[in-house]
C-alpha atoms as a PDB file:
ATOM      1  CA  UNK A   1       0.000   0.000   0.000  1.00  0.00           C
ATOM      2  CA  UNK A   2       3.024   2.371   0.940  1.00  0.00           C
ATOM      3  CA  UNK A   3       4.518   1.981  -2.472  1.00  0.00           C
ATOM      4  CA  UNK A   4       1.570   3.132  -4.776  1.00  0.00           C
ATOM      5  CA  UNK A   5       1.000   6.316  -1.809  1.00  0.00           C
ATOM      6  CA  UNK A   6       4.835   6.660  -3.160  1.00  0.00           C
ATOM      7  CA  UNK A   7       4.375   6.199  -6.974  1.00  0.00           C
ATOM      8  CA  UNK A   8       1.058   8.436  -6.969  1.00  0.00           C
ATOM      9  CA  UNK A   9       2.986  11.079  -4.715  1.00  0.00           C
ATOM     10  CA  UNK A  10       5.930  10.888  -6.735  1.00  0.00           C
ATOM     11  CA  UNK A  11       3.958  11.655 -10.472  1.00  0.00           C
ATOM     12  CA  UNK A  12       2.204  15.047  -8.207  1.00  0.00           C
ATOM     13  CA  UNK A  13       5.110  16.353  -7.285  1.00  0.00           C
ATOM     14  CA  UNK A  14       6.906  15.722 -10.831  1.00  0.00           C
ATOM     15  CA  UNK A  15       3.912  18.116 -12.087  1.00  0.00           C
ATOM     16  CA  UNK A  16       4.772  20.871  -9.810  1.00  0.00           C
ATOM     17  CA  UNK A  17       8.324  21.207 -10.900  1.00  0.00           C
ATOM     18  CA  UNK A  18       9.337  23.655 -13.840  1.00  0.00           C
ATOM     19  CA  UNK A  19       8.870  21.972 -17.024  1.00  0.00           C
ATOM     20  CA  UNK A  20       8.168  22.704 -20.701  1.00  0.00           C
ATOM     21  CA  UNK A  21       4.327  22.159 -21.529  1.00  0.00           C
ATOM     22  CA  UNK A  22       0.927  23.073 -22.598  1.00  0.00           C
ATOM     23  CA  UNK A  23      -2.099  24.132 -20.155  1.00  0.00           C
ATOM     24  CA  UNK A  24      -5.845  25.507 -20.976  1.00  0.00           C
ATOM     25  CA  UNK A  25      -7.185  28.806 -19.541  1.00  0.00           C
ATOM     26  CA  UNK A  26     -10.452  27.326 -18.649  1.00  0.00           C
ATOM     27  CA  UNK A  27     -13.639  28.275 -16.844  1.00  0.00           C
ATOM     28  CA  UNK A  28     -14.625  24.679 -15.442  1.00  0.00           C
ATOM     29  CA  UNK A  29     -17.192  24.273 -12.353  1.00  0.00           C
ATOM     30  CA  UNK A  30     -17.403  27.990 -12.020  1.00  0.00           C
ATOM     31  CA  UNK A  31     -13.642  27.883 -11.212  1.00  0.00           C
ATOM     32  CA  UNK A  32     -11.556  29.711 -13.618  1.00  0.00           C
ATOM     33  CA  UNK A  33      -7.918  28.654 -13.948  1.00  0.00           C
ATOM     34  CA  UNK A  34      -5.135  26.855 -16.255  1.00  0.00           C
ATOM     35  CA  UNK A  35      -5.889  23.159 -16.746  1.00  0.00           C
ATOM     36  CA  UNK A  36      -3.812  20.413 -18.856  1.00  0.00           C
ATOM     37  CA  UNK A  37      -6.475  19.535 -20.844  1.00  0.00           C
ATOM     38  CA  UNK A  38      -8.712  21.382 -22.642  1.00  0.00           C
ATOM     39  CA  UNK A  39     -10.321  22.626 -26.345  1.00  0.00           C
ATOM     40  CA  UNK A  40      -7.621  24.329 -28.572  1.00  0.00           C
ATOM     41  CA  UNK A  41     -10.942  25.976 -30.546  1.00  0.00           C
ATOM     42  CA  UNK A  42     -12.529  26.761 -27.435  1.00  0.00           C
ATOM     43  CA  UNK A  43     -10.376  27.737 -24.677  1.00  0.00           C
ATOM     44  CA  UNK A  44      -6.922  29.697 -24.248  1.00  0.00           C
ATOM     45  CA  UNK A  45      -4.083  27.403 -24.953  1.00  0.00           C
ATOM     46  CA  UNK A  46      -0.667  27.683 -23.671  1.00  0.00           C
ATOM     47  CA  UNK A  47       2.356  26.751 -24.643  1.00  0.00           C
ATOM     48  CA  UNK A  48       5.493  27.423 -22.966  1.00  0.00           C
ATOM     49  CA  UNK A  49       7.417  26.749 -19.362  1.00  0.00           C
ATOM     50  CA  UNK A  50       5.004  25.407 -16.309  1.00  0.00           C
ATOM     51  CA  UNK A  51       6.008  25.917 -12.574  1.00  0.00           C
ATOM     52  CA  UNK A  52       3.532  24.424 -10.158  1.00  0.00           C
ATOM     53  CA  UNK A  53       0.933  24.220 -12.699  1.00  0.00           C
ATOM     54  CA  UNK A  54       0.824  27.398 -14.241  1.00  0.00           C
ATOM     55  CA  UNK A  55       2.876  29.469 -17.155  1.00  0.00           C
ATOM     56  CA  UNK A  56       6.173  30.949 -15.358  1.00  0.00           C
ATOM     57  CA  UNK A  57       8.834  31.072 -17.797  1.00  0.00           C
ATOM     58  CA  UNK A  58       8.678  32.223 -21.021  1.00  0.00           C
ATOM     59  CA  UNK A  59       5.779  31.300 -23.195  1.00  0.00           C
ATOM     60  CA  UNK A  60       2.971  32.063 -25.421  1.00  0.00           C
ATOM     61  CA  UNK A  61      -0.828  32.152 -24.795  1.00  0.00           C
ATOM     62  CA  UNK A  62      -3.247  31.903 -27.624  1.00  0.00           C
ATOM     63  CA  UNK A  63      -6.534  33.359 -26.466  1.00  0.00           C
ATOM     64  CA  UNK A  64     -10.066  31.709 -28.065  1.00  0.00           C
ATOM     65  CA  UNK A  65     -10.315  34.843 -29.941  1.00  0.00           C
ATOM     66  CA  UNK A  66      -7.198  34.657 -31.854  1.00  0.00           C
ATOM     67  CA  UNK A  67      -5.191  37.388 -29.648  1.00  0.00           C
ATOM     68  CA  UNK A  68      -1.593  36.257 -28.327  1.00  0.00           C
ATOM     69  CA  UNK A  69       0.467  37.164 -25.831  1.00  0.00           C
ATOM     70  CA  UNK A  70       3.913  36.260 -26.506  1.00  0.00           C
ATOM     71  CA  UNK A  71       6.909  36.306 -23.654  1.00  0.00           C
ATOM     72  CA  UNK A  72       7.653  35.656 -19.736  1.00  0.00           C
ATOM     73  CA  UNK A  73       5.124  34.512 -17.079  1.00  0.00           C
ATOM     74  CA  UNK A  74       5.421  35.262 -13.498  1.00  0.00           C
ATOM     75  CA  UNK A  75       3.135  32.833 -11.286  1.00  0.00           C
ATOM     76  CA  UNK A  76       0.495  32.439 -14.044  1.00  0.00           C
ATOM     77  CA  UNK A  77       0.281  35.643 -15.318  1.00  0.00           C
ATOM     78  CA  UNK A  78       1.968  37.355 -18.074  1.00  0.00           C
ATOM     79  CA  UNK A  79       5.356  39.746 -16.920  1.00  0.00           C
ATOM     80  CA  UNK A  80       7.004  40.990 -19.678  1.00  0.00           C
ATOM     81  CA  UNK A  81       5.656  40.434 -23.058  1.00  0.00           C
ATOM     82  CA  UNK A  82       3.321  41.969 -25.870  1.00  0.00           C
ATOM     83  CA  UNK A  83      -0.030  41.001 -26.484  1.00  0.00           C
ATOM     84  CA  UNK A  84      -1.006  41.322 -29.810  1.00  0.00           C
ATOM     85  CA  UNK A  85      -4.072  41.235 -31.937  1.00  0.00           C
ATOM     86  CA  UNK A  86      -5.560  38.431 -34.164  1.00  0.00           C
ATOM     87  CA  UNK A  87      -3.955  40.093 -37.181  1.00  0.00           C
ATOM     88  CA  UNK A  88      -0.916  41.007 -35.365  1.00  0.00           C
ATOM     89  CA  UNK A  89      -0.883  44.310 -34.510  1.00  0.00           C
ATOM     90  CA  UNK A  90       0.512  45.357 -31.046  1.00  0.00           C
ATOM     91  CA  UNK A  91      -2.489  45.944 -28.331  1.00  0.00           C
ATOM     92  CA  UNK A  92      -0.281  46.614 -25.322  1.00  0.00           C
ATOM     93  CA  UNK A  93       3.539  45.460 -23.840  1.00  0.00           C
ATOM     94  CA  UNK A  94       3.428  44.178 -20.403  1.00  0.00           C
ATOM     95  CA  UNK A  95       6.578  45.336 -18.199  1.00  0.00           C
ATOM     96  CA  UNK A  96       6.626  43.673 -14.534  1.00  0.00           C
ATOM     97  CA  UNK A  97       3.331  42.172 -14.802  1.00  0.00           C
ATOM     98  CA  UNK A  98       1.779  45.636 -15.558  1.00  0.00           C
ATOM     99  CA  UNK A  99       0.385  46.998 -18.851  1.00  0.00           C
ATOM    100  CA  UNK A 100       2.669  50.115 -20.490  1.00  0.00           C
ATOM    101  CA  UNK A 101       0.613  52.448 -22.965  1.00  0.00           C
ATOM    102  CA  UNK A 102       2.334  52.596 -26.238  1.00  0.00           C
END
């Protein structure tokens, strides 16, 4: 019994370490936050470094829309980057988690 305690404790705490993956920006249960699996049509996909399940690292998040932000995560949210529209004009840069005007 010890042993698969071990072996299932072992594969959740191999998730939590920093790692190159995809998540899903989902609203499940009424509880919205980054999942592994989701809908690349209908949710916000991810791609990029994970740290204790969320983006922290660099990285790029597709939105449903078409949007993207493109560059580091901090803690699941974006840090320094650009988020751009669908055709790929510039909306806003993000420096230290905090959206600069243009």
């Amino acid at each position: 019994m010890f042993e698969i305690v071990k072996e299932e404790c072992k594969k959740y705490f191999e998730k939590l370490k920093k790692r190159k993956g995809v998540l899903f920006f989902i609203n499940r249960n009424k509880k919205l936050g980054w999942y592994e699996n989701g809908n690349e049509k209908k949710d916000g996909k991810y791609v990029g470094e994970i740290e204790n399940r969320r983006p922290n690292g660099q990285g790029t998040h597709t939105y449903s829309n078409g949007k993207k932000y493109v560059g580091e995560w901090k803690g699941g949210g974006p840090w320094i980057g650009k988020l751009y529209e669908k055709d790929g004009k510039l909306i806003v840069k993000y420096v230290n988690g905090k959206q600069v005007k243009q």
